[in-house]
Protein backbone atom coordinates (compact mmCIF):
# COMPACT_ATOMS: atom_id res chain seq x y z
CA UNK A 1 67.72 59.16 113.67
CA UNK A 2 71.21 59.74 112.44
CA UNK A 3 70.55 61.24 109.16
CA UNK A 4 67.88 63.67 110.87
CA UNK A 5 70.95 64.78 113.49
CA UNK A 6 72.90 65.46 110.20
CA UNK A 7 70.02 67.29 108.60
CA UNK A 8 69.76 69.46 111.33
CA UNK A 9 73.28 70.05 112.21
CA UNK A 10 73.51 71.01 108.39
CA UNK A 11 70.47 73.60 108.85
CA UNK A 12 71.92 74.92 111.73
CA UNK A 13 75.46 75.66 110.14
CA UNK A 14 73.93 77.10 107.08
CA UNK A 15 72.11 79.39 108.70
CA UNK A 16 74.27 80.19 111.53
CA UNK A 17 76.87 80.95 108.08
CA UNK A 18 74.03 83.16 106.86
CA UNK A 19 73.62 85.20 110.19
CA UNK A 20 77.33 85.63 110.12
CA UNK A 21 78.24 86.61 107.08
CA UNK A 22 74.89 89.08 107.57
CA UNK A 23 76.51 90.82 110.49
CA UNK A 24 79.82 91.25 109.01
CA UNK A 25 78.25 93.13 106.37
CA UNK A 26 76.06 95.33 108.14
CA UNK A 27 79.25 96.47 110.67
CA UNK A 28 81.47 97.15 107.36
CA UNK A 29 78.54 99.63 105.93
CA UNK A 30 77.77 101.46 109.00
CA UNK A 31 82.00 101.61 109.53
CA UNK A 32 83.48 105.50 109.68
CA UNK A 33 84.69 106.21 106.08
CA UNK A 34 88.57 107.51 106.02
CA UNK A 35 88.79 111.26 105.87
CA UNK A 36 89.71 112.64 102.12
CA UNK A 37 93.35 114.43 101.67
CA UNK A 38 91.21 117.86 101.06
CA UNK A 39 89.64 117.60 104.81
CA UNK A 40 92.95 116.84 106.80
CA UNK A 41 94.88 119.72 107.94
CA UNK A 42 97.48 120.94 105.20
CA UNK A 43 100.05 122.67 107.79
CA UNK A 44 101.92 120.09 107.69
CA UNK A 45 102.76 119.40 104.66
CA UNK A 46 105.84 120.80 103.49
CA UNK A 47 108.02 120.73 100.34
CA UNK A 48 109.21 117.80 99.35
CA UNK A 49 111.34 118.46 96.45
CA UNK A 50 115.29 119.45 96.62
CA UNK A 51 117.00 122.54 95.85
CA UNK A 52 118.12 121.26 92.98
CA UNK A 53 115.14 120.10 91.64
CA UNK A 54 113.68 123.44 92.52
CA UNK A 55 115.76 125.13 90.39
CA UNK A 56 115.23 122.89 87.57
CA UNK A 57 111.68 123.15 87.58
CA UNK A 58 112.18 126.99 87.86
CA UNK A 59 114.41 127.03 84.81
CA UNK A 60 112.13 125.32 82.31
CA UNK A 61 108.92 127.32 83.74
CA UNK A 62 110.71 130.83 84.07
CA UNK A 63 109.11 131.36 87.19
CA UNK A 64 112.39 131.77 89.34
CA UNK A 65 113.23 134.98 91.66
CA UNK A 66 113.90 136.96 88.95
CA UNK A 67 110.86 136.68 86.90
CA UNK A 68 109.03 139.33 88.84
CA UNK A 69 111.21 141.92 88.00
């Protein structure tokens, strides 16, 4: 009698594990996916470099103020 309580407490936990484990993975696949970079709303990003690194990167690429003239 005690080693068929044991069985079945056993059988129970297993599958009680196995329903578990079941639901956990069917609420992480139907779960809202973050949204990319590209679909968020870009006015507000702003520049994050310095004026002096600016005008560094403006110096090596020759694309400062003066380049259009």
């Amino acid at each position: 009698m005690k080693m068929l309580f044991t069985k079945m407490s056993l059988l129970a936990s297993v599958a009680l594990a196995a329903l578990l484990s079941a639901q956990v993975a069917h609420a992480q696949r139907y779960q809202a996916a973050p949204r990319s970079f590209d679909a968020g709303d870009h006015s507000r990003v702003t520049n994050q470099r310095s004026g002096e690194d600016q005008r560094i990167i403006d110096e090596i690429t020759k694309n400062d103020e003066s380049a259009g003239k």
